[in-house]
Protein backbone atom coordinates (compact mmCIF):
# COMPACT_ATOMS: atom_id res chain seq x y z
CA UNK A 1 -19.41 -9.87 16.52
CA UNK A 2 -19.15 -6.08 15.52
CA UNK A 3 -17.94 -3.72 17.46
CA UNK A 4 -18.40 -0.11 17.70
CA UNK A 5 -16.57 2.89 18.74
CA UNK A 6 -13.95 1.01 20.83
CA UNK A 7 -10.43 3.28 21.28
CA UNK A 8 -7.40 1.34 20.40
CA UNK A 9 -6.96 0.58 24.35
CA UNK A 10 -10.33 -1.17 24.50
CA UNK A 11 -9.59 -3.25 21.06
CA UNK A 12 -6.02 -4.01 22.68
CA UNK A 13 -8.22 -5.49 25.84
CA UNK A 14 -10.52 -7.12 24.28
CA UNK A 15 -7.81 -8.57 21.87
CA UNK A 16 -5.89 -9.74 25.14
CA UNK A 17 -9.17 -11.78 26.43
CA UNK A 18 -9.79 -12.99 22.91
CA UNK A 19 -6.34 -15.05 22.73
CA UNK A 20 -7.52 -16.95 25.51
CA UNK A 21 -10.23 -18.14 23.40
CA UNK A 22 -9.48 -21.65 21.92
CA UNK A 23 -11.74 -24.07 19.70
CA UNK A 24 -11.23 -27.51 20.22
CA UNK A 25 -7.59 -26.63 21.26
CA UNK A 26 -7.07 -24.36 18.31
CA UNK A 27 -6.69 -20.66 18.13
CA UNK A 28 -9.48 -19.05 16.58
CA UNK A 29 -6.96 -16.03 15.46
CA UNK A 30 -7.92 -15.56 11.40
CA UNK A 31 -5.33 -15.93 8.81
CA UNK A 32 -6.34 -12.11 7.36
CA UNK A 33 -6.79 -9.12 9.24
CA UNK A 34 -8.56 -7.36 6.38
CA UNK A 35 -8.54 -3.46 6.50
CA UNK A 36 -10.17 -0.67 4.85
CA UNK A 37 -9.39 2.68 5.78
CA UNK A 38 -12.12 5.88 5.17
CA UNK A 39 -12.20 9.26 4.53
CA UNK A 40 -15.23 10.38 2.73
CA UNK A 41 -15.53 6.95 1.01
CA UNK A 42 -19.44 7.17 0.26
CA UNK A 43 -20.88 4.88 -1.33
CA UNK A 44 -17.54 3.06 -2.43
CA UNK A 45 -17.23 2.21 1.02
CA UNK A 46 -20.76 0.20 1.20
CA UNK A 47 -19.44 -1.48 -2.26
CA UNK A 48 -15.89 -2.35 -1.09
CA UNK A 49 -17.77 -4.24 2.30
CA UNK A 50 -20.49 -5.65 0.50
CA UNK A 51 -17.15 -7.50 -1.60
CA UNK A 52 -16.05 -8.82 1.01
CA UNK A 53 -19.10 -10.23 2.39
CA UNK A 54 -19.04 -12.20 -0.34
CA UNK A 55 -15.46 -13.79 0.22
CA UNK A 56 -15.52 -17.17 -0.83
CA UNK A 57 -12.82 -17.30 1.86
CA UNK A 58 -14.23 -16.59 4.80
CA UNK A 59 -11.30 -16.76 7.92
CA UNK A 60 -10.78 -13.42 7.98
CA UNK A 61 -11.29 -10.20 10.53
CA UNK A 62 -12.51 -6.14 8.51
CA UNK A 63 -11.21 -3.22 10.51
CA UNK A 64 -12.74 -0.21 9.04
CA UNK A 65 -11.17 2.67 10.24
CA UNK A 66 -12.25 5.65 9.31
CA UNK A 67 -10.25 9.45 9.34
CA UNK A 68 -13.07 11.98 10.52
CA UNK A 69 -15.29 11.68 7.46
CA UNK A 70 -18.08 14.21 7.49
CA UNK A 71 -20.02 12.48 4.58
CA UNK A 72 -22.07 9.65 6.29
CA UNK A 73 -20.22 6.83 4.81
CA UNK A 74 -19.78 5.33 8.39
CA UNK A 75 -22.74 6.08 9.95
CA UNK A 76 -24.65 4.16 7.38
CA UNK A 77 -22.40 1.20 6.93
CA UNK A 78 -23.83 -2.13 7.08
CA UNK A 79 -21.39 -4.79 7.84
CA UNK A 80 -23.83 -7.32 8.13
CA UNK A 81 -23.05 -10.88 6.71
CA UNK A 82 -19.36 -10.45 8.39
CA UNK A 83 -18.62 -12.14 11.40
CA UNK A 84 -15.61 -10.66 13.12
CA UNK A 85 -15.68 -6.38 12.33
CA UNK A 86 -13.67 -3.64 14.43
CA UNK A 87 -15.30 -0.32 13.20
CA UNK A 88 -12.39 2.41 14.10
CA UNK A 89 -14.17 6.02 13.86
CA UNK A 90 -11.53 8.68 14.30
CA UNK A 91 -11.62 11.92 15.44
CA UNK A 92 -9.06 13.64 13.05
CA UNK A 93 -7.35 12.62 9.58
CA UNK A 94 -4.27 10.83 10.21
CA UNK A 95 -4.00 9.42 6.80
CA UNK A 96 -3.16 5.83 4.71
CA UNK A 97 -0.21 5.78 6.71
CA UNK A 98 -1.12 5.63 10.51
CA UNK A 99 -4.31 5.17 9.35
CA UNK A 100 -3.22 1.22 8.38
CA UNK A 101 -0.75 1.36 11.07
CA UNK A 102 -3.44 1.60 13.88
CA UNK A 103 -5.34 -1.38 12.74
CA UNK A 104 -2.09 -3.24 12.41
CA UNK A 105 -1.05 -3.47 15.91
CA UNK A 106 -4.24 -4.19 16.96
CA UNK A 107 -5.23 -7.09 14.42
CA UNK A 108 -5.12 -11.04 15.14
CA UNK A 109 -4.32 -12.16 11.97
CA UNK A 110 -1.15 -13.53 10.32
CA UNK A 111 -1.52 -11.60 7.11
CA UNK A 112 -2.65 -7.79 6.63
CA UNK A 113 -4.62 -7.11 3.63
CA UNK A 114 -5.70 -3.35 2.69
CA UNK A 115 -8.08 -2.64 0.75
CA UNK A 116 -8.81 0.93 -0.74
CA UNK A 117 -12.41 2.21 0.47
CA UNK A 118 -13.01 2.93 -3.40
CA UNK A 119 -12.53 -0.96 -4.17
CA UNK A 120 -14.10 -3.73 -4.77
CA UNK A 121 -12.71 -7.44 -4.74
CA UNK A 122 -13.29 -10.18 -6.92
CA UNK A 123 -15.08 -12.89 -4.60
CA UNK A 124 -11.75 -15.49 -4.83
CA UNK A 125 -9.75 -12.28 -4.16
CA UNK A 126 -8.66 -14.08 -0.19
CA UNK A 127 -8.76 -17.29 -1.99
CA UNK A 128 -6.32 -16.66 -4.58
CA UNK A 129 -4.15 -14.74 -1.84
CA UNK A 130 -4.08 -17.54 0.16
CA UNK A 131 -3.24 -20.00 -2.21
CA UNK A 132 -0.32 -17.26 -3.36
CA UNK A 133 1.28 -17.28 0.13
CA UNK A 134 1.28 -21.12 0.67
CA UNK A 135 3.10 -21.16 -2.92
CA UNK A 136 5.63 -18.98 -2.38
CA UNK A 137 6.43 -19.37 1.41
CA UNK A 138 9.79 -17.09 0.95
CA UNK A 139 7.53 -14.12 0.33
CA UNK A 140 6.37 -11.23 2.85
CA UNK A 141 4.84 -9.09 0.26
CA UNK A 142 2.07 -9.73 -2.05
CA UNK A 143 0.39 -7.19 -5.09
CA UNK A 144 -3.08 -8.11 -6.32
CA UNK A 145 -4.02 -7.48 -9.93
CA UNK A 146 -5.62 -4.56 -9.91
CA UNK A 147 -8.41 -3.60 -12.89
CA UNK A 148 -10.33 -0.21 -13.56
CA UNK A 149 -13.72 -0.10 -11.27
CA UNK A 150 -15.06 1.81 -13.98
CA UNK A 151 -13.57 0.31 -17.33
CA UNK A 152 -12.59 -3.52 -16.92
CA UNK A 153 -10.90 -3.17 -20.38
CA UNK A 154 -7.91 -1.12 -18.30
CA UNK A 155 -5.39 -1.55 -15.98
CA UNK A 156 -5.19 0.18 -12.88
CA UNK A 157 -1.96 -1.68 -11.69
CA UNK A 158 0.47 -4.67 -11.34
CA UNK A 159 2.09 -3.79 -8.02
CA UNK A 160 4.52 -0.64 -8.12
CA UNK A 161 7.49 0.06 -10.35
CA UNK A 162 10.58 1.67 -9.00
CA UNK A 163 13.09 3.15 -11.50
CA UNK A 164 16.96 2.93 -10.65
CA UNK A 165 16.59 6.97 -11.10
CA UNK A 166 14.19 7.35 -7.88
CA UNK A 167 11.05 7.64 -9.37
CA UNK A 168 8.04 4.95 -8.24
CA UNK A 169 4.98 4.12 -11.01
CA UNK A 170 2.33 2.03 -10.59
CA UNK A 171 3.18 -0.94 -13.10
CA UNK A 172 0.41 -0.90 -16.15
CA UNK A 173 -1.69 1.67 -15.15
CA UNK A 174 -3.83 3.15 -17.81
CA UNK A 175 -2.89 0.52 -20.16
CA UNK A 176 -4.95 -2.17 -21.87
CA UNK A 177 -5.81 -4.90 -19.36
CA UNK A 178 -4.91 -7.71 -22.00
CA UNK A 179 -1.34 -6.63 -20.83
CA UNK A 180 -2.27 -7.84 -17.36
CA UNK A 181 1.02 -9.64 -16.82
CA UNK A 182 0.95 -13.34 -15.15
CA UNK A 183 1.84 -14.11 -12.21
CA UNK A 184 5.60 -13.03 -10.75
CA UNK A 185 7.62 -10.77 -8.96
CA UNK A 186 7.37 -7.01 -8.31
CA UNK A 187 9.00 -4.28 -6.60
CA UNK A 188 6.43 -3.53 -4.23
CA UNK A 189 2.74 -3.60 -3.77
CA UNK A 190 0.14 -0.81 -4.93
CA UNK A 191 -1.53 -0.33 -1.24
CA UNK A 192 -4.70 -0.34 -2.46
CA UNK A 193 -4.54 -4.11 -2.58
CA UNK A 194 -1.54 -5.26 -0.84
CA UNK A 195 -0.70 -8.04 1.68
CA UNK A 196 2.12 -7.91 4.04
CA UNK A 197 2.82 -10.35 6.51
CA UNK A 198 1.98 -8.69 9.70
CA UNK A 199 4.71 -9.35 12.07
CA UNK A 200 7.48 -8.51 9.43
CA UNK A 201 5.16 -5.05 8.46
CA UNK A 202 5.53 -4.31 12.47
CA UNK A 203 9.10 -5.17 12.73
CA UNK A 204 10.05 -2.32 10.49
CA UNK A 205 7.60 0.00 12.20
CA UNK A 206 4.78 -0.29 9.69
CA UNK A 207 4.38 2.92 7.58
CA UNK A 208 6.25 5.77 7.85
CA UNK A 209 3.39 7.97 9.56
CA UNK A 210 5.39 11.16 8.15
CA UNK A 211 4.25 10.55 4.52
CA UNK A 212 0.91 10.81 5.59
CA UNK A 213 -0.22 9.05 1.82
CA UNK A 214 1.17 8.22 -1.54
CA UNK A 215 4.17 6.13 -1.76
CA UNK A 216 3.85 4.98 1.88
CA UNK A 217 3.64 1.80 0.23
CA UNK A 218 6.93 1.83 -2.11
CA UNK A 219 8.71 3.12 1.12
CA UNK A 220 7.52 0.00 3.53
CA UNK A 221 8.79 -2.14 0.30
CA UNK A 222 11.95 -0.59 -0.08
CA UNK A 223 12.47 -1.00 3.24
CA UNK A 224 11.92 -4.60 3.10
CA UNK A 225 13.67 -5.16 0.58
CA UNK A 226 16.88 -3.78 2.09
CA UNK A 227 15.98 -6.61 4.76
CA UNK A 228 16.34 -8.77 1.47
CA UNK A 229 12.50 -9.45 1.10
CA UNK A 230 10.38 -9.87 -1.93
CA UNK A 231 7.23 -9.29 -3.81
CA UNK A 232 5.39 -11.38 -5.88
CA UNK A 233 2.44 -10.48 -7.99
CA UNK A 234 -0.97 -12.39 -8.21
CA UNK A 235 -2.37 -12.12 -11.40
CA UNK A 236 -5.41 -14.14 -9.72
CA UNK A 237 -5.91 -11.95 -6.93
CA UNK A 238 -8.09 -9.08 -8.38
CA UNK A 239 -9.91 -6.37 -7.40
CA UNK A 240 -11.62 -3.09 -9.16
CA UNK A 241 -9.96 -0.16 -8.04
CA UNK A 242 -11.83 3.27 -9.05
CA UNK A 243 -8.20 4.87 -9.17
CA UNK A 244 -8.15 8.40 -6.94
CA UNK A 245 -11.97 8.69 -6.96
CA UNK A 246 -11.40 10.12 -3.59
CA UNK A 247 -8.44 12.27 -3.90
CA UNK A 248 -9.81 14.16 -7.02
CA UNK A 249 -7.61 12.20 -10.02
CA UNK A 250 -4.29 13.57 -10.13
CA UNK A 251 -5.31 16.77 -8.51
CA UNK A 252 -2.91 19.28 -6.48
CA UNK A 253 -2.97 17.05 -3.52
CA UNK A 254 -1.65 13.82 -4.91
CA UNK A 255 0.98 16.16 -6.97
CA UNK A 256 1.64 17.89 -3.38
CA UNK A 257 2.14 14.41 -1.45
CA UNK A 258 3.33 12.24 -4.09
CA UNK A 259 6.14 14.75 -4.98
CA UNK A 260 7.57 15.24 -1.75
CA UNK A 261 7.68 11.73 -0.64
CA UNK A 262 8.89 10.22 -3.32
CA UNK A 263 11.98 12.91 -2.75
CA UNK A 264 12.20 11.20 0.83
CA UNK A 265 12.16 7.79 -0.55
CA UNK A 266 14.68 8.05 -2.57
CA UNK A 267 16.98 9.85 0.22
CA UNK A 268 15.32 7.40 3.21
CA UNK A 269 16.59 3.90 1.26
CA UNK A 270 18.66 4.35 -1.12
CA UNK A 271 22.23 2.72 -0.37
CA UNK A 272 25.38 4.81 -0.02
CA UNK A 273 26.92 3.93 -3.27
CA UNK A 274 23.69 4.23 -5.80
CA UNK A 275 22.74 7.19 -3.86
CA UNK A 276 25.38 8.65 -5.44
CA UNK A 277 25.69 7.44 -8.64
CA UNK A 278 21.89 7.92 -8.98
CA UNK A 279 21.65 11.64 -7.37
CA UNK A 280 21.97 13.44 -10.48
CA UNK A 281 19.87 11.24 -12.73
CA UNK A 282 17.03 11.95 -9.79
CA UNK A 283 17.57 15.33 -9.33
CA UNK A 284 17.54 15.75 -13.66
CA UNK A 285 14.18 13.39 -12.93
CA UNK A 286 13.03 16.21 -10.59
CA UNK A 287 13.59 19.05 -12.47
CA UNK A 288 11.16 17.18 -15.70
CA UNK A 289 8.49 16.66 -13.39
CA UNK A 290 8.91 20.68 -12.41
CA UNK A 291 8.73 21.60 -15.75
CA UNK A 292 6.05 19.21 -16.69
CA UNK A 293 4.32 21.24 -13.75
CA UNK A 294 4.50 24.72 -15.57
CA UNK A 295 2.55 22.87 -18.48
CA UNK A 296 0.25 21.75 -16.48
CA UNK A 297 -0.75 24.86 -14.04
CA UNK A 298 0.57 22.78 -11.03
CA UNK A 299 4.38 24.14 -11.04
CA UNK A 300 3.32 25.96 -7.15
CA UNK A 301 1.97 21.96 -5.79
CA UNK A 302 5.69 21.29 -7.46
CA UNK A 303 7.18 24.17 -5.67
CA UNK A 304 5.19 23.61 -2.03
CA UNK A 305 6.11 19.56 -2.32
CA UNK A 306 10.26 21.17 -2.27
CA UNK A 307 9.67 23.31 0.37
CA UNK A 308 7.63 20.45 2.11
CA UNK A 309 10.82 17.75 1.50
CA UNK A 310 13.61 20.29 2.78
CA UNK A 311 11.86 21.08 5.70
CA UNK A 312 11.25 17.06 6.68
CA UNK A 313 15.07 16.45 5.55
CA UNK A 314 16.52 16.34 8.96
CA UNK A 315 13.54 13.96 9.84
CA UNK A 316 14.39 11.86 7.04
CA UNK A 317 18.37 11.67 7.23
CA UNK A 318 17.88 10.65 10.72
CA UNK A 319 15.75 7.58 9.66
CA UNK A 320 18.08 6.71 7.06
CA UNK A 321 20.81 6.14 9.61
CA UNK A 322 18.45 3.51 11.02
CA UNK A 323 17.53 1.68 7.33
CA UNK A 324 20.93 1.56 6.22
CA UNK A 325 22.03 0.42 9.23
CA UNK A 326 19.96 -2.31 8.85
CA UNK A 327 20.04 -3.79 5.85
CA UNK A 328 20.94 -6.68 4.34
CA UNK A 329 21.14 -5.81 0.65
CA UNK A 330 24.23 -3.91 -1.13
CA UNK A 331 23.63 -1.31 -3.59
CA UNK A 332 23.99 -3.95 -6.86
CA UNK A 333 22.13 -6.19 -5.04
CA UNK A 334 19.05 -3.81 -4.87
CA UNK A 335 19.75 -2.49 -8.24
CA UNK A 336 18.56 -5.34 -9.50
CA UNK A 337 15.44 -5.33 -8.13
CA UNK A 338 14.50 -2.11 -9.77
CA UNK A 339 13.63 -0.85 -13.22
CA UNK A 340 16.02 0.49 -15.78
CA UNK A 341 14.44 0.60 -18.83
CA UNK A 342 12.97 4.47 -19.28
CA UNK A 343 10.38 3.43 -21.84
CA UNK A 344 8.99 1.53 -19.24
CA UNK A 345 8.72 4.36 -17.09
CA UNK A 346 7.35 6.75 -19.78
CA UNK A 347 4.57 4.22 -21.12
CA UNK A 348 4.04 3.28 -17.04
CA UNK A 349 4.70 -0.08 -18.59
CA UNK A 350 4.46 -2.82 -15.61
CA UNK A 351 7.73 -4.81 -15.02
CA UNK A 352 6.87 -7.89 -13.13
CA UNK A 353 9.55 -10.99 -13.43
CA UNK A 354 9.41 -14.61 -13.38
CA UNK A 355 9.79 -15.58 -10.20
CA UNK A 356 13.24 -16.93 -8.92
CA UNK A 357 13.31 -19.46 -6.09
């Protein structure tokens, strides 16, 4: 059944009526709610579908929800060969963040997976998920192994790194894909690929709508982890991620975005003592990537990103009260969890564990 141009009310209605719909005594509800969200995807978009259409596991829902693209890519979709589709066409840009977010409270399934419009999944990509979450029932979060769309001989990403000093990395990117680690656990998921349970990703209010995109996803993890729960890494679970075809590579607006949330990241979740031992190594961290920006013509993206973050901080301090109020994790505890060698950092190195039961 596809349906088209619903608002969130009429999905939340139509969910409502749907519960009441039972096969031979069992819910039909999917284990994945599978989502994809669009802005000017093109013809990545058609790709990413068509790789799901040929899921070898098959109980799962696509939302495809798209942020005001003015390129076509939605109007031409074909979902065909998928039974259960919400198509989601917006009327402005609200970004990865809400854009997931919307989907999410909407969905039936037990699991949200995203998907990046500019990827494609291997066609045991569900499969392998699945068979990752009844393995290791402790875990909330899951990272698929993530290759380059447009050279298989290179990494793209082993879930996310976070570095004791505050500064997030995408584990392995760039680097030969015979480093692919095996399976094990991560700091957080890449969301271009990630699975979160769905009830625990609503019971921390999803992602933080603020950041609009990049490192949305290392926020919602950090969060969870202060709630004391982990990631784990699927070396099975692949997909072929083109790598910011659609944000122009590592262009002024991923140096804009990424640099000013990863500033409210660190002051959002970081516990009271390592926020303090770790403030100056950060804010030394900080000033390298400004500098780094005068080499590289992007030292006003640097500046506007420090603007951006002072002008959120109230914003931010405020939901810090609420994370550290929460959590479950001390400072050493959390510590752990995170990187500390910097060679790893500088070599984006990924730095994925045997898992611990």
């Amino acid at each position: 059944m596809v349906k088209r141009n619903l608002t969130p009310d009429e999905l939340e209605a139509e969910e409502t009526l749907s519960e009441l719909v039972v096969e031979n005594g069992v819910d039909k509800a999917p284990t994945f709610s599978v989502v994809i969200v669009n802005f000017n995807g093109g013809d990545y978009l058609q790709a990413a579908v068509n790789s799901l259409v040929q899921q070898s596991y098959k109980d799962f829902e696509l939302f495809v929800v798209d942020n005001a693209s003015s390129d076509g890519s939605m109007e031409r979709l074909d979902t065909s060969g998928i039974e259960r589709v919400h198509l989601m066409p917006e009327e402005t840009n609200h970004g990865f963040a809400k854009g997931n977010n919307l989907p999410a409270k909407l969905a039936k399934g037990e699991w949200l997976v995203l998907l990046n419009p500019d990827a494609v999944a291997d066609e045991d990509w569900l499969l392998k998920i699945k068979e990752g979450i009844e393995a290791y029932p402790f875990a909330k979060m899951f990272a698929s192994a993530q290759y380059s769309l447009d050279e298989p001989g290179i990494m793209d990403g082993a879930g996310d790194c976070y570095h004791v000093f505050g500064i997030p990395w995408r584990g392995g990117y760039g680097r030969p894909a015979s480093e692919m680690p095996q399976t094990g656990e991560c700091f957080s998921p890449c969301g271009a690929g990630a699975v979160f349970h769905r009830q625990t990703f609503l019971s921390v209010g999803g992602f933080d709508e603020s950041f609009f995109c990049y490192c949305e996803d290392v926020d919602i993890a950090f969060r969870l982890r202060l709630q004391g729960e982990r990631c784990v890494f699927l070396h099975q679970a692949m997909i072929h991620h083109a790598g910011s075809a659609l944000s122009n590579q590592v262009g002024d607006f991923a140096v804009r975005y990424g640099t000013r949330n990863r500033l409210w990241v660190f002051v959002k979740n970081m516990p009271f003592f390592a926020f303090w031992i770790m403030l100056i190594p950060h804010l030394g961290m900080t000033l390298l990537i400004y500098l780094g920006g005068i080499l590289t013509g992007r030292a006003k993206c640097v500046r506007l990103a420090f603007i951006e973050a002072a002008k959120g901080l109230m914003l931010i301090l405020q939901a810090r009260k609420k994370v550290q109020c929460d959590k479950k994790l001390n400072s050493l505890e959390l510590l752990r969890c995170m990187s500390w060698s910097p060679i790893f950092f500088l070599t984006r190195k990924s730095d994925v564990r045997p898992v611990k039961n």
